[in-house]
C-alpha atoms as a PDB file:
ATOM      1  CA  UNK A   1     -27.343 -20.501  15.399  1.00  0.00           C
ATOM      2  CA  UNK A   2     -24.231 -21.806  13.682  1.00  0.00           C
ATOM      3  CA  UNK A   3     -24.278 -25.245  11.739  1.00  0.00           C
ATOM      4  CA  UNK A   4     -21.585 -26.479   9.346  1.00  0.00           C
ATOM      5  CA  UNK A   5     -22.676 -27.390   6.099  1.00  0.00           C
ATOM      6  CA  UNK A   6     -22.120 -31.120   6.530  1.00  0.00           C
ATOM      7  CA  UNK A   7     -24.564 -31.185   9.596  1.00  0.00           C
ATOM      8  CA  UNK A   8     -26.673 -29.559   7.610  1.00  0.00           C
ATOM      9  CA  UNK A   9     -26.232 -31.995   4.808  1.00  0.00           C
ATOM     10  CA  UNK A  10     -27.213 -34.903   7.359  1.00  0.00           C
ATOM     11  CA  UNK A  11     -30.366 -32.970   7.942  1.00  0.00           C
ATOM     12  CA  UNK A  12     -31.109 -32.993   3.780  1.00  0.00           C
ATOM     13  CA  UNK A  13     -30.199 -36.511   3.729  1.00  0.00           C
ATOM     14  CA  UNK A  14     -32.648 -37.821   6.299  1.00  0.00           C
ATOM     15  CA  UNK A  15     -35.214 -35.796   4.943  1.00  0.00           C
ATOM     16  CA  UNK A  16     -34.740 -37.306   1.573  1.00  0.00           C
ATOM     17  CA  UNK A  17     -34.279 -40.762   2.719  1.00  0.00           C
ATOM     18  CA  UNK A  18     -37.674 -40.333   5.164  1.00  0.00           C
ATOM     19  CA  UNK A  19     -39.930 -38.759   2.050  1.00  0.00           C
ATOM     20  CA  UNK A  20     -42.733 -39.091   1.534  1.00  0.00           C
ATOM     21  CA  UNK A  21     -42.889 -39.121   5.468  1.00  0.00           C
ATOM     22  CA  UNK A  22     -42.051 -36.376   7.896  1.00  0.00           C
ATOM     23  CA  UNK A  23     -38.602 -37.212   9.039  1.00  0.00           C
ATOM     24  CA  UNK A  24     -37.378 -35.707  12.808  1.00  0.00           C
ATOM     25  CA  UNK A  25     -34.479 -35.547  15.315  1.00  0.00           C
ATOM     26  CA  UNK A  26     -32.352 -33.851  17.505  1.00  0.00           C
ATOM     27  CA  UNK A  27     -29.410 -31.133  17.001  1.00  0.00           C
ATOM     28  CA  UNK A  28     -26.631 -31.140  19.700  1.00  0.00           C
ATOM     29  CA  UNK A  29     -24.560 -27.984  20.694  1.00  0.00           C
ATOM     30  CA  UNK A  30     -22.244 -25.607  22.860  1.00  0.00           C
ATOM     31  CA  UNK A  31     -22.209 -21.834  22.887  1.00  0.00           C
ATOM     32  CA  UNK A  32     -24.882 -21.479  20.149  1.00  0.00           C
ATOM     33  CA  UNK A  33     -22.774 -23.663  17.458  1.00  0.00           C
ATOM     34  CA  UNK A  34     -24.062 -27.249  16.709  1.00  0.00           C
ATOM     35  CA  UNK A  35     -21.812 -30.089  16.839  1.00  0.00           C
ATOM     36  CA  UNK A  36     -23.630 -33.175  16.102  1.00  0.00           C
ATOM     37  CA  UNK A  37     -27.327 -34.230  14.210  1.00  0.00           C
ATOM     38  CA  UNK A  38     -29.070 -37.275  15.593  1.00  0.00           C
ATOM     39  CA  UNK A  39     -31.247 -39.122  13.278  1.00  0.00           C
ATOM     40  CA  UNK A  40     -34.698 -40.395  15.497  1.00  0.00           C
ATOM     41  CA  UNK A  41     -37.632 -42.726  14.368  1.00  0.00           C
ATOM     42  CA  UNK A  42     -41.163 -39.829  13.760  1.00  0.00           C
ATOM     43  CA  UNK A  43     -43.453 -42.293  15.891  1.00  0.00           C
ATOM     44  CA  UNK A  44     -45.967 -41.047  13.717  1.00  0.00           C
ATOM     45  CA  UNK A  45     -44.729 -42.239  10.466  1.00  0.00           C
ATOM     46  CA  UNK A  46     -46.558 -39.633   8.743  1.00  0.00           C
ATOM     47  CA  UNK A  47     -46.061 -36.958   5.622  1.00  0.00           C
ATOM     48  CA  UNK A  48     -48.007 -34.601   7.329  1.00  0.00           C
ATOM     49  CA  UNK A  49     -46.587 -34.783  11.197  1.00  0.00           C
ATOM     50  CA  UNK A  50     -43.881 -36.062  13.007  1.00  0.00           C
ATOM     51  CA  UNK A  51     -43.427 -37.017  16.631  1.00  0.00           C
ATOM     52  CA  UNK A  52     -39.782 -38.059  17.606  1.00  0.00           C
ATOM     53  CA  UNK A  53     -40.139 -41.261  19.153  1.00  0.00           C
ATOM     54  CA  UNK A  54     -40.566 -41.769  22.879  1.00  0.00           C
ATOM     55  CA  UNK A  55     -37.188 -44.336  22.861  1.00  0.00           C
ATOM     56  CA  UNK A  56     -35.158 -42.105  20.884  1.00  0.00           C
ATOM     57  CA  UNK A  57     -35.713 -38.885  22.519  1.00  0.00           C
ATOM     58  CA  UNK A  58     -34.561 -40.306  25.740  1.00  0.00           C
ATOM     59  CA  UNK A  59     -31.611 -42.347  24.397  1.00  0.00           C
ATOM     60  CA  UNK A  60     -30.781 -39.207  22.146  1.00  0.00           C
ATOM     61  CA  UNK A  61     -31.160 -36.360  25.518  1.00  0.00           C
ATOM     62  CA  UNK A  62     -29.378 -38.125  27.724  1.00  0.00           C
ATOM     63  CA  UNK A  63     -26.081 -38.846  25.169  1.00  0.00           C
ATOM     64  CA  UNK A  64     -26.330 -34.894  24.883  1.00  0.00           C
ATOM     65  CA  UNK A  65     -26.159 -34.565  28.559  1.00  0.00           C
ATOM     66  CA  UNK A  66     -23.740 -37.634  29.265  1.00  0.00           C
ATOM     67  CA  UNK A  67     -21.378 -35.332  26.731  1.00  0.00           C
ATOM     68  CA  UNK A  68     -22.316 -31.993  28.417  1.00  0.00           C
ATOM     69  CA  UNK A  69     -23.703 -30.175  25.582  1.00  0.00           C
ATOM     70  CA  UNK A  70     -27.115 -28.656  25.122  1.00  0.00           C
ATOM     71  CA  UNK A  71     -30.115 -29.493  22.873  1.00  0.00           C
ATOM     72  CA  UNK A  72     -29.687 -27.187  20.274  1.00  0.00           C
ATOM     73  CA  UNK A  73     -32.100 -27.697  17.884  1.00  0.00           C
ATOM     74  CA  UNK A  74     -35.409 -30.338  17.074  1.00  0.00           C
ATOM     75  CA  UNK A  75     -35.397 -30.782  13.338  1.00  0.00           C
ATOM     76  CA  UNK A  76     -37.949 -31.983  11.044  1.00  0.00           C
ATOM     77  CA  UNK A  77     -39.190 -31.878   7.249  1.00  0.00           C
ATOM     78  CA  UNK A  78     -42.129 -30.512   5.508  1.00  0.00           C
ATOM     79  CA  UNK A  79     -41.784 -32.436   2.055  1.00  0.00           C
ATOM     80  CA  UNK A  80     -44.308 -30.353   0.296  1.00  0.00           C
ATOM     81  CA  UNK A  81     -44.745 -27.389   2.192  1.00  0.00           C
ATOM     82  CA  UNK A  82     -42.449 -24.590   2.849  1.00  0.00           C
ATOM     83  CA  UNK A  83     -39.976 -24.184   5.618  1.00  0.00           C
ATOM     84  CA  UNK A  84     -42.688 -22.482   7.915  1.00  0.00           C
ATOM     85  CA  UNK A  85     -43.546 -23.614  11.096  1.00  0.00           C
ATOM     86  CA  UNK A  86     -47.455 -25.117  10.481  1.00  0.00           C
ATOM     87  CA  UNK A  87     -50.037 -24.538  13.361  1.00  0.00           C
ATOM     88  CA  UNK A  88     -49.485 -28.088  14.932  1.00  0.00           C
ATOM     89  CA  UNK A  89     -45.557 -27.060  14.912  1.00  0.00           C
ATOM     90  CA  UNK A  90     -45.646 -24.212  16.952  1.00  0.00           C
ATOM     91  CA  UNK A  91     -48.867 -26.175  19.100  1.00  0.00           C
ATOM     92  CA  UNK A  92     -45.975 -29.024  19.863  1.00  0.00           C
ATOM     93  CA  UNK A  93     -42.858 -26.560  20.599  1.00  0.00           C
ATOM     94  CA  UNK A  94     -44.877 -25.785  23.674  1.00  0.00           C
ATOM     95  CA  UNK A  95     -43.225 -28.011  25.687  1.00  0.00           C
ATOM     96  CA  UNK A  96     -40.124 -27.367  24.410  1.00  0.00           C
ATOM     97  CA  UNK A  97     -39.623 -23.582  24.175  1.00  0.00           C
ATOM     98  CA  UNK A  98     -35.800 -23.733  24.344  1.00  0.00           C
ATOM     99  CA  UNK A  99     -34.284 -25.231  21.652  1.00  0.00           C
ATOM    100  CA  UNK A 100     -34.151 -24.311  17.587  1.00  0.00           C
ATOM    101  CA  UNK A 101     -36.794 -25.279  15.409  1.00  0.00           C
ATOM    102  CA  UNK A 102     -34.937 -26.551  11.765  1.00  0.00           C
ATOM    103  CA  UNK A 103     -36.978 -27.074   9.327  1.00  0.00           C
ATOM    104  CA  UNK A 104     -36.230 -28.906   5.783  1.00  0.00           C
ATOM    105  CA  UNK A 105     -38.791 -28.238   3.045  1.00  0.00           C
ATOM    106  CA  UNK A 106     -37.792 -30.774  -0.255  1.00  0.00           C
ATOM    107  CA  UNK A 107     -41.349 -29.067  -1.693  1.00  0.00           C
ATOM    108  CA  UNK A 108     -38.810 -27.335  -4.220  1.00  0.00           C
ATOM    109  CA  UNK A 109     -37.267 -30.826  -5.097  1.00  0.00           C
ATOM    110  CA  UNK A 110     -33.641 -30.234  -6.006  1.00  0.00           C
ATOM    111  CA  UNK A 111     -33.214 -26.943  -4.041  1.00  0.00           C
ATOM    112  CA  UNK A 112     -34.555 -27.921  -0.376  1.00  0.00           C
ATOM    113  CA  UNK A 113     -34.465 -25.191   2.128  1.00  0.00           C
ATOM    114  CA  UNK A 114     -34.029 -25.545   5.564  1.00  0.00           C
ATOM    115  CA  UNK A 115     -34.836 -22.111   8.376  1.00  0.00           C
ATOM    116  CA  UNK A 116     -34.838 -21.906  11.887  1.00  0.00           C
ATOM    117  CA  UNK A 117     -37.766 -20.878  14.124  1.00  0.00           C
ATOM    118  CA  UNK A 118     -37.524 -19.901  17.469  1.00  0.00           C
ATOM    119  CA  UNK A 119     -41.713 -21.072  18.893  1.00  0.00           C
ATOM    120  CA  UNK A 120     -42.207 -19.327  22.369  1.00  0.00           C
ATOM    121  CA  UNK A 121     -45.716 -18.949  23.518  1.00  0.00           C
ATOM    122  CA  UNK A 122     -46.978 -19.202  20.445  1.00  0.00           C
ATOM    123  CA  UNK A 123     -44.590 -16.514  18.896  1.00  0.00           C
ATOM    124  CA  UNK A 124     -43.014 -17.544  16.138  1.00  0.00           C
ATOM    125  CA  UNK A 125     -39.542 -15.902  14.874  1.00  0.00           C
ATOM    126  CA  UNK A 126     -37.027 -16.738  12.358  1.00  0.00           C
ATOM    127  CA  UNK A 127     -33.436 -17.278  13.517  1.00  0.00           C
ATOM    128  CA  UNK A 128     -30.666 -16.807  11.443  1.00  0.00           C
ATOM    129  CA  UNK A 129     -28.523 -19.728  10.847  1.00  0.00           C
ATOM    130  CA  UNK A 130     -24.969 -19.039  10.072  1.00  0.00           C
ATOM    131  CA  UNK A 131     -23.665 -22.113   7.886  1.00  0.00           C
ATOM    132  CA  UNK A 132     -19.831 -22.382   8.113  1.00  0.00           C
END
């Protein structure tokens, strides 16, 4: 997966501005590159899960379609855990098998980390993301 390093800024940014809570949301792209982040609410408010909101999901997949891009990528933090994907992770990519799985890990503080996952039936493997 490609990402610029300003998209992937915006993705460090929510996560900081979410913590201590799980923050989530939604990666937009063409051909494999992403193009745009969208910030959504985690319905679960939570620093140990996240749920992208019901409201935002919708309003956020169909701007992707209206714009004829794919979903890319679902995005999330782990603020004191690494950048793994945790049991309820790969549980809740079930019904979504298709896109990226980013995930931000601010448990290093200043340094945060953020790898992709692809989660297929319960496989989990890292993909590389190429930051331009």
């Amino acid at each position: 997966m490609r990402i610029s390093r300003q998209l992937l800024d915006q993705i460090v940014e929510h996560s900081r501005a979410e913590a201590p809570n799980e923050c989530c949301g939604l990666v937009a792209g063409d051909g494999g590159a992403a193009t745009e982040v969208f910030r959504a609410r985690n319905e679960m408010a939570s620093p140990l899960a996240y749920n992208v909101h019901p409201q935002d999901l919708l309003r956020i997949t169909e701007e992707i379609s209206e714009r004829g891009e794919d979903l890319l990528a679902i995005y999330h933090s782990h603020t004191k855990s690494p950048a793994e994907p945790s049991q309820t992770d790969i549980n809740l990519a079930v019904n979504w098998p298709d896109p990226v799985y980013l995930i931000c890990s601010l448990a290093e503080g200043d340094a945060p980390v953020v790898r992709g996952w692809a989660l297929r039936d319960g496989d989990v493997d890292e993909v590389t993301l190429t930051v331009e």
